[in-house]
PDB file of N, CA and C in Angstrom:
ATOM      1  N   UNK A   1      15.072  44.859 -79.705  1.00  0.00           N
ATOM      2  CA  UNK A   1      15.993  44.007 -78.982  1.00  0.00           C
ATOM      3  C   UNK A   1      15.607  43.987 -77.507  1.00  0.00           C
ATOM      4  N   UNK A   2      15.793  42.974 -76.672  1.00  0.00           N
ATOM      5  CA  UNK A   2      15.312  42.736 -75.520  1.00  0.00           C
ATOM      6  C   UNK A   2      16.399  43.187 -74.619  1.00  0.00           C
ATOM      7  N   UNK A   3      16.263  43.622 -73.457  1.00  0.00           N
ATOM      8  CA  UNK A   3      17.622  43.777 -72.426  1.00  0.00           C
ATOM      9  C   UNK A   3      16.634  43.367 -71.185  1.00  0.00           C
ATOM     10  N   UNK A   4      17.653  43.085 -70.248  1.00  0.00           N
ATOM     11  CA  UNK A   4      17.243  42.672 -69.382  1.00  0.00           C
ATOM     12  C   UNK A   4      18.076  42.513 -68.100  1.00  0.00           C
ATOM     13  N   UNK A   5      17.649  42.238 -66.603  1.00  0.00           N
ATOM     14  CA  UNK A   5      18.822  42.505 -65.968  1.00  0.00           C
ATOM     15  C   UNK A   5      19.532  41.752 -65.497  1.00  0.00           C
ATOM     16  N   UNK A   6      21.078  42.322 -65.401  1.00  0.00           N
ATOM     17  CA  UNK A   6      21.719  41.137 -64.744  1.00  0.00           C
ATOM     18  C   UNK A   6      22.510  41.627 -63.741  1.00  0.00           C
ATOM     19  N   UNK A   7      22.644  40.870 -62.741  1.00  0.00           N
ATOM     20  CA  UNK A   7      23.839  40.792 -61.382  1.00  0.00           C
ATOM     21  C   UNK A   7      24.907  40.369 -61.773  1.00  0.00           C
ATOM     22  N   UNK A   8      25.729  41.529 -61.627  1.00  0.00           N
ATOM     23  CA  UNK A   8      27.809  40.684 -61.955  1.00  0.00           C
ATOM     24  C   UNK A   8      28.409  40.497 -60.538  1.00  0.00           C
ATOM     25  N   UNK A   9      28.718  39.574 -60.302  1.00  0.00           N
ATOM     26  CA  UNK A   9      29.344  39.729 -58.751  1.00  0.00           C
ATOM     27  C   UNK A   9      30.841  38.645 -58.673  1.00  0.00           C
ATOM     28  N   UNK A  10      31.818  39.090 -58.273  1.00  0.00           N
ATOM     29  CA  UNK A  10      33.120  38.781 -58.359  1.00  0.00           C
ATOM     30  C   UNK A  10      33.112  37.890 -56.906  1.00  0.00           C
ATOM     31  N   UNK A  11      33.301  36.605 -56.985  1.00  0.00           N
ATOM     32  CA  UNK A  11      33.782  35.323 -55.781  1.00  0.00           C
ATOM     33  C   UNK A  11      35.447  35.779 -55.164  1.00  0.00           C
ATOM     34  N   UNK A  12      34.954  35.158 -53.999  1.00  0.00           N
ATOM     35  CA  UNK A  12      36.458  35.480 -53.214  1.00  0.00           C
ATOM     36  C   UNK A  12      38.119  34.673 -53.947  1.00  0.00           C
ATOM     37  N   UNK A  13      37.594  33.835 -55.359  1.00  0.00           N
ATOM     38  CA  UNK A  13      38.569  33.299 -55.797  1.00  0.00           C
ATOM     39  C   UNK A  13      38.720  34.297 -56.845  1.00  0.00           C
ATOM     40  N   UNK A  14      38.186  34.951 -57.184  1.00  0.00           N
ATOM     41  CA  UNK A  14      38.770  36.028 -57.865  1.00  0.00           C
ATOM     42  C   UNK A  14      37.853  35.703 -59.847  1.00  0.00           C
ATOM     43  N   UNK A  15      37.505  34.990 -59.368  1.00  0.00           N
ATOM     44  CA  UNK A  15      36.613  34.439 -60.923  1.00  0.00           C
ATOM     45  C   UNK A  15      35.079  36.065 -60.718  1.00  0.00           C
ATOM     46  N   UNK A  16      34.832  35.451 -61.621  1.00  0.00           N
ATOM     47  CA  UNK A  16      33.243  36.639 -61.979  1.00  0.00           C
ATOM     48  C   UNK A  16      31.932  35.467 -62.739  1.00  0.00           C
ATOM     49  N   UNK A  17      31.348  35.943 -62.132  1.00  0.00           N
ATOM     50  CA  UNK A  17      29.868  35.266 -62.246  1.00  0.00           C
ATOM     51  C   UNK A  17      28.750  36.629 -62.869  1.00  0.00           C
ATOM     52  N   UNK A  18      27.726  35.933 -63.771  1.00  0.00           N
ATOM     53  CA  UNK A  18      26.764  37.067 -64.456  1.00  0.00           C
ATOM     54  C   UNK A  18      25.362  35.893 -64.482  1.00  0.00           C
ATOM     55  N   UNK A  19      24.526  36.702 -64.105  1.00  0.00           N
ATOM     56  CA  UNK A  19      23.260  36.303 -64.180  1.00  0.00           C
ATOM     57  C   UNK A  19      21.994  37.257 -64.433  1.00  0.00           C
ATOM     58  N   UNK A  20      20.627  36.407 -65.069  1.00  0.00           N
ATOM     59  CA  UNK A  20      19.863  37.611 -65.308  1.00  0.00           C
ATOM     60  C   UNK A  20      18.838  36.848 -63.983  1.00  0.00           C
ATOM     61  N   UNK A  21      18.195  38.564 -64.103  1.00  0.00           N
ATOM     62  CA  UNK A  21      16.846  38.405 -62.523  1.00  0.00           C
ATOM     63  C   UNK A  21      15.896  38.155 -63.360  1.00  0.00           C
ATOM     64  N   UNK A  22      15.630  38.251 -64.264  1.00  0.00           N
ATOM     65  CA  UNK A  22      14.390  38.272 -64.665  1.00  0.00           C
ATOM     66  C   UNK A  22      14.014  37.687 -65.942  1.00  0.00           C
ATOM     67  N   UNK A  23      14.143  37.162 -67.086  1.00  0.00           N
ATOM     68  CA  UNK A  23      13.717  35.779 -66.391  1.00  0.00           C
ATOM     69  C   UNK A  23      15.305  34.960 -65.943  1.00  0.00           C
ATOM     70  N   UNK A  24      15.102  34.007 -64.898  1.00  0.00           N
ATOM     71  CA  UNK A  24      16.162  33.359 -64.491  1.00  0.00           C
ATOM     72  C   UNK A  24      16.815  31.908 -65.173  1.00  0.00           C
ATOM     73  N   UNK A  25      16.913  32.720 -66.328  1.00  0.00           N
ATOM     74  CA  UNK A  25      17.304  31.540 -67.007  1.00  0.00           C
ATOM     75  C   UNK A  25      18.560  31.154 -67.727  1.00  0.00           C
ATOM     76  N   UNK A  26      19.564  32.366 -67.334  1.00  0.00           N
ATOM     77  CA  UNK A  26      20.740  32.227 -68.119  1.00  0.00           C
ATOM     78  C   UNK A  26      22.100  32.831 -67.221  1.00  0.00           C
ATOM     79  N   UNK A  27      23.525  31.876 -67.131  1.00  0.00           N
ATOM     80  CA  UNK A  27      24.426  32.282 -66.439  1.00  0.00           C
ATOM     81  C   UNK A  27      25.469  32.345 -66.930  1.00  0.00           C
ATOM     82  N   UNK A  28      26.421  33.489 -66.815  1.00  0.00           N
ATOM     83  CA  UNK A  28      27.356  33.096 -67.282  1.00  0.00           C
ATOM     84  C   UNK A  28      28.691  33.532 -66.068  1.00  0.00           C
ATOM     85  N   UNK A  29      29.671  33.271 -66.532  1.00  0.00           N
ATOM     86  CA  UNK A  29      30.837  32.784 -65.594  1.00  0.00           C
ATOM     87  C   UNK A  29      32.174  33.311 -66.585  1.00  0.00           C
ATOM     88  N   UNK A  30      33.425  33.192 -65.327  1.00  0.00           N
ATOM     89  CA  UNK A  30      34.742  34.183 -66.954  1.00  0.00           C
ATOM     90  C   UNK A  30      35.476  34.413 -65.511  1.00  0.00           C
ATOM     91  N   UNK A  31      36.880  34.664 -65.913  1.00  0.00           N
ATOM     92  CA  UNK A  31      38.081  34.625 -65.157  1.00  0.00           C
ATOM     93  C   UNK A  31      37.804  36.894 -64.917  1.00  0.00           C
ATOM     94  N   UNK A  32      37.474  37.751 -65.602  1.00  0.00           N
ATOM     95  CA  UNK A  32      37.137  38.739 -65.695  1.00  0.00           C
ATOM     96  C   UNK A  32      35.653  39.327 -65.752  1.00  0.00           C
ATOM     97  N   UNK A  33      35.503  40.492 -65.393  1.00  0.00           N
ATOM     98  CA  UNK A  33      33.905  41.005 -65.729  1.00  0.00           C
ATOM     99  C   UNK A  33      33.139  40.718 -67.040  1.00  0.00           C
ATOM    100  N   UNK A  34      34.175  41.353 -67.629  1.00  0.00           N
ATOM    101  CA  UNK A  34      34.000  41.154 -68.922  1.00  0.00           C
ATOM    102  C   UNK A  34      33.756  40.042 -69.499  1.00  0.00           C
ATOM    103  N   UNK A  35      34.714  38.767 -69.238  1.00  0.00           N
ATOM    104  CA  UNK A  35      34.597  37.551 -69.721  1.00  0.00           C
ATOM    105  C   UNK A  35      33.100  36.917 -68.993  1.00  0.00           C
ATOM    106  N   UNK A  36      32.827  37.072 -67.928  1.00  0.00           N
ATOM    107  CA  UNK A  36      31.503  36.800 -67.515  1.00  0.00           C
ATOM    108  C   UNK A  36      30.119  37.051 -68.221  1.00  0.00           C
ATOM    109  N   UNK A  37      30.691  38.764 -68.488  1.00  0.00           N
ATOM    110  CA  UNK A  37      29.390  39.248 -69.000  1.00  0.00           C
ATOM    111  C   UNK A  37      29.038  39.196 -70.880  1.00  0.00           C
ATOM    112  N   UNK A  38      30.186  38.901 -71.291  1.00  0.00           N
ATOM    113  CA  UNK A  38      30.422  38.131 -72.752  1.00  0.00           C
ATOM    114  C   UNK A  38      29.684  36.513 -72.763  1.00  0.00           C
ATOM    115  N   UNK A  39      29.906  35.936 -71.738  1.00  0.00           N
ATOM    116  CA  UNK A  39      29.613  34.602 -71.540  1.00  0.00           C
ATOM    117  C   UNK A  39      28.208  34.650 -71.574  1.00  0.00           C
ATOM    118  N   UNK A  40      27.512  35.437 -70.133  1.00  0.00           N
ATOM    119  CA  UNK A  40      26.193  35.408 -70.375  1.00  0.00           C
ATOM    120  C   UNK A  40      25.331  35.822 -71.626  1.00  0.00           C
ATOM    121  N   UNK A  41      25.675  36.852 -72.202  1.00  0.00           N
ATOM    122  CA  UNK A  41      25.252  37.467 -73.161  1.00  0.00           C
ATOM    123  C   UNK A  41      25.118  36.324 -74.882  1.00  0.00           C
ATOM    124  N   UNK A  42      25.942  35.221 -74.272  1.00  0.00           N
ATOM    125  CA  UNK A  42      26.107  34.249 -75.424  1.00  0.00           C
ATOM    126  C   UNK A  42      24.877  33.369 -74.895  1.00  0.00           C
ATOM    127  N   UNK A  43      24.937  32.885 -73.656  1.00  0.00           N
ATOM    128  CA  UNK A  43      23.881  31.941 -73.405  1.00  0.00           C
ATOM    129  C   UNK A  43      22.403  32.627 -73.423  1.00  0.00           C
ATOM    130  N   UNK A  44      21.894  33.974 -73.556  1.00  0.00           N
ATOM    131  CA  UNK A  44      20.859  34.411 -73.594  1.00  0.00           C
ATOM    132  C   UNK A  44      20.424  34.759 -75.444  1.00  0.00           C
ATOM    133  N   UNK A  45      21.841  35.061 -75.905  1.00  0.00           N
ATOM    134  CA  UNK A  45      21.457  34.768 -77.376  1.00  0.00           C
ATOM    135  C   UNK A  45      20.816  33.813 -77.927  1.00  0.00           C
ATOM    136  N   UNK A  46      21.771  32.316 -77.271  1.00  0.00           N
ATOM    137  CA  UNK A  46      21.121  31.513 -77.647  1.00  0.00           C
ATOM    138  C   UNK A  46      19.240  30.806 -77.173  1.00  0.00           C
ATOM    139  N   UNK A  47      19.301  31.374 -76.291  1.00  0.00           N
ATOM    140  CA  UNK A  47      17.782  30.986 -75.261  1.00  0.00           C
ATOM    141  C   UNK A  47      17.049  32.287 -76.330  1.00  0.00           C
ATOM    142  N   UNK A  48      17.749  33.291 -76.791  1.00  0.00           N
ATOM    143  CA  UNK A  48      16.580  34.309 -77.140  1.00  0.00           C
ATOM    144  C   UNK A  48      15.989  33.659 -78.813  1.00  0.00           C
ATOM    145  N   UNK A  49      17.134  32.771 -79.287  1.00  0.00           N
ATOM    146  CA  UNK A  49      17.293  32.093 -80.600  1.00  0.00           C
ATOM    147  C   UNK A  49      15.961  31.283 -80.630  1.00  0.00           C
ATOM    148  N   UNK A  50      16.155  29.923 -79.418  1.00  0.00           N
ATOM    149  CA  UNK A  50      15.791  29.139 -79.441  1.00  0.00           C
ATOM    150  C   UNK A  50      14.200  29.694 -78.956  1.00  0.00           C
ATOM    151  N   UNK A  51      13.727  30.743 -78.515  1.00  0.00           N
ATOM    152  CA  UNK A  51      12.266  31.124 -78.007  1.00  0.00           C
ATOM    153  C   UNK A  51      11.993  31.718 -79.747  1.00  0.00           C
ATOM    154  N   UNK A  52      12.630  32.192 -80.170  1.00  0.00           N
ATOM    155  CA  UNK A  52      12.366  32.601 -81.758  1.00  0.00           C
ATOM    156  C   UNK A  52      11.531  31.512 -82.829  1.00  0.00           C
ATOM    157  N   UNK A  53      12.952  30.427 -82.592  1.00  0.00           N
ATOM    158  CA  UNK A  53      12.814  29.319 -83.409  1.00  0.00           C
ATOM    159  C   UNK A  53      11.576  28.053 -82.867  1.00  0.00           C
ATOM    160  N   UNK A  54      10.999  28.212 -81.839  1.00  0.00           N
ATOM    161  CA  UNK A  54       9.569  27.370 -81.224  1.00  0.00           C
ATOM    162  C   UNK A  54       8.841  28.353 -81.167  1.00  0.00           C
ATOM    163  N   UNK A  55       8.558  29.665 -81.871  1.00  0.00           N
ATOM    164  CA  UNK A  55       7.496  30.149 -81.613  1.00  0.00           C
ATOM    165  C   UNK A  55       6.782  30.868 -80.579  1.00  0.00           C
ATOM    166  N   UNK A  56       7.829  30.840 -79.473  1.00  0.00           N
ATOM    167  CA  UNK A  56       7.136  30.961 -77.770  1.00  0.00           C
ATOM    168  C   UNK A  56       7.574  32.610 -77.664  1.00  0.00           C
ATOM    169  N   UNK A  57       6.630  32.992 -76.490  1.00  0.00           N
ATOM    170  CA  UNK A  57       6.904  34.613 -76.211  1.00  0.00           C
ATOM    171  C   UNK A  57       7.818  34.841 -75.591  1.00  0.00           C
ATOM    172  N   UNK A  58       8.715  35.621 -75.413  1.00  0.00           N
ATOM    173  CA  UNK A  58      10.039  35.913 -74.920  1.00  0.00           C
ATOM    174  C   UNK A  58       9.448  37.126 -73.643  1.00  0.00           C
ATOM    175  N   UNK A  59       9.356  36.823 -72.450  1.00  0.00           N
ATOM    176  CA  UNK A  59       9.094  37.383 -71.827  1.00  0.00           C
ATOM    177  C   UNK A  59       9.881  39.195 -71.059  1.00  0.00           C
ATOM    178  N   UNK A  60       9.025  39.777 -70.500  1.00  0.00           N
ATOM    179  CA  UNK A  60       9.415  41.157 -70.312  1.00  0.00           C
ATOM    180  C   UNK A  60      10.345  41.311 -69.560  1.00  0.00           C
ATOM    181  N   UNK A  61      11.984  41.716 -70.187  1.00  0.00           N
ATOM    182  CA  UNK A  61      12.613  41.741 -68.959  1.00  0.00           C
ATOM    183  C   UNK A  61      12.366  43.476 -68.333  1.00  0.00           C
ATOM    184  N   UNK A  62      13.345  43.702 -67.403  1.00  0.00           N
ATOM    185  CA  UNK A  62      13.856  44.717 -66.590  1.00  0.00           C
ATOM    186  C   UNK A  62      15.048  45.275 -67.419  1.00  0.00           C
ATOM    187  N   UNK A  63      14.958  46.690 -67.326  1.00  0.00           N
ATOM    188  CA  UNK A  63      16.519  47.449 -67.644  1.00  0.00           C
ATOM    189  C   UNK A  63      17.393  48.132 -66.836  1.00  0.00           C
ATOM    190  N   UNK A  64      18.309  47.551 -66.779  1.00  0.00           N
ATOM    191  CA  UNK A  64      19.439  48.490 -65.940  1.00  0.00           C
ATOM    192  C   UNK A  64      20.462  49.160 -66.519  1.00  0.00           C
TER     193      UNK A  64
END
């Protein structure tokens, strides 16, 4: 299984944002940490799906 890293960082409106550094290709967003980091974790499933399903290399992330 791949891991890789991500930045959680909470906006002055009180929402939460999740992103990965490496590769920069997936974000996710959520009223909580949690809901952010659930969110992202869905949009990288699916990007990890879709690099599966074309054949392509899923590049090296970082672990934190």
């Amino acid at each position: 299984m791949a891991k890789f890293t991500a930045i959680v960082e909470q906006a002055e409106d009180g929402s939460w944002s999740a992103y990965t550094v490496s590769p920069t290709i997936a974000t996710g967003t959520g009223t909580t940490k949690d809901a952010a980091l659930a969110d992202l974790k869905a949009g990288m499933a699916f990007w990890l799906e879709y690099m599966k399903d074309t054949a392509q290399q899923v590049p090296e992330g970082s672990v934190e």
